[in-house]
Protein backbone atom coordinates (compact mmCIF):
# COMPACT_ATOMS: atom_id res chain seq x y z
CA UNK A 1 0.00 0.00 0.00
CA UNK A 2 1.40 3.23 -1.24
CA UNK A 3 1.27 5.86 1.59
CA UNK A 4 -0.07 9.12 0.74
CA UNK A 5 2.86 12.32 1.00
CA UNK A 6 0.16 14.55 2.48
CA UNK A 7 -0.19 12.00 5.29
CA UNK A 8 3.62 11.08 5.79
CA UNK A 9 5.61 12.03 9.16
CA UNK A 10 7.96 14.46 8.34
CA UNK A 11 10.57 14.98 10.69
CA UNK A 12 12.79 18.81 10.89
CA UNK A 13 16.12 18.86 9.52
CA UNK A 14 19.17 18.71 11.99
CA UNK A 15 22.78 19.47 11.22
CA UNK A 16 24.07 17.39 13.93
CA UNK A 17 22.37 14.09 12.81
CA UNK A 18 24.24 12.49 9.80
CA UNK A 19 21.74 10.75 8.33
CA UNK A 20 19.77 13.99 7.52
CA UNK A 21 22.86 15.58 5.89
CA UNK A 22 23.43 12.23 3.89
CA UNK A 23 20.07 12.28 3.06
CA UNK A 24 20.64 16.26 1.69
CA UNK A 25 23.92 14.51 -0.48
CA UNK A 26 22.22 11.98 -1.98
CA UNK A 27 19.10 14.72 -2.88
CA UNK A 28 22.00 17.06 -4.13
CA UNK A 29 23.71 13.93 -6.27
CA UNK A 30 20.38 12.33 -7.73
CA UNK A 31 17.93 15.64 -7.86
CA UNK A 32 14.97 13.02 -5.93
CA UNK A 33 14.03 12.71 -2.34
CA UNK A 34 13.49 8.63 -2.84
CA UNK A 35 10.04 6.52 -2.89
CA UNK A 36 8.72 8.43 0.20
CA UNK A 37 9.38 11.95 -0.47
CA UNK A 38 11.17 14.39 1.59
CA UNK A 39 11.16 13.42 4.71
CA UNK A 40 11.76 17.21 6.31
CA UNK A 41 9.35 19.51 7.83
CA UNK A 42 9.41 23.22 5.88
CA UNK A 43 9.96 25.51 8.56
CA UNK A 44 9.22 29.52 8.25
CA UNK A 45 10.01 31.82 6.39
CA UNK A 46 11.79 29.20 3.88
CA UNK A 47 9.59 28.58 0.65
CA UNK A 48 11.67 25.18 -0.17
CA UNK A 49 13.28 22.34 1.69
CA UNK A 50 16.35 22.56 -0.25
CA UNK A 51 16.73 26.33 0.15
CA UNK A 52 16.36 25.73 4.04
CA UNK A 53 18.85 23.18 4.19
CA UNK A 54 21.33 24.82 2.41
CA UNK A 55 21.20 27.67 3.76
CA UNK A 56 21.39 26.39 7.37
CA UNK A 57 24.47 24.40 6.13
CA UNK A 58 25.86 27.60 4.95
CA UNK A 59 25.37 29.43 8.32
CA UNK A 60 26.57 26.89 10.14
CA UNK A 61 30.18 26.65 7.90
CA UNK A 62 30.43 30.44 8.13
CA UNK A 63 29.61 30.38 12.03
CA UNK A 64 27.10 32.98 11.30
CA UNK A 65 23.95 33.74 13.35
CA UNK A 66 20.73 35.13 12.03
CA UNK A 67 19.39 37.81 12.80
CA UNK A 68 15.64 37.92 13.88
């Protein structure tokens, strides 16, 4: 039984855990999220998954803060 992607348990994205950043590789290398989807919870003000990610990666490298 195929499970709907409006119903799936998505879970937010954490730097520290490796999986999730493997998971962000792997999306990076193959352009697809896999059989289930992405498995991330959009959090404000971000409009895309990807987008979040990356730039969370990208203030984490630079050891940057947001503002808010």
């Amino acid at each position: 039984m195929l499970q709907s992607i409006a119903t799936k348990q998505r879970i937010p994205f954490s730097l520290a855990d490796k999986k999730h950043v493997e998971s962000y590789r792997t999306f990076l290398k193959t352009g697809a999220w896999g059989k289930t989807g992405c498995p991330f919870v959009l959090e404000f003000p971000y409009l895309t998954v990807p987008d979040m990610i990356k730039d969370k990666l990208i203030h984490n490298f630079l050891k940057v803060t947001k503002l808010k």
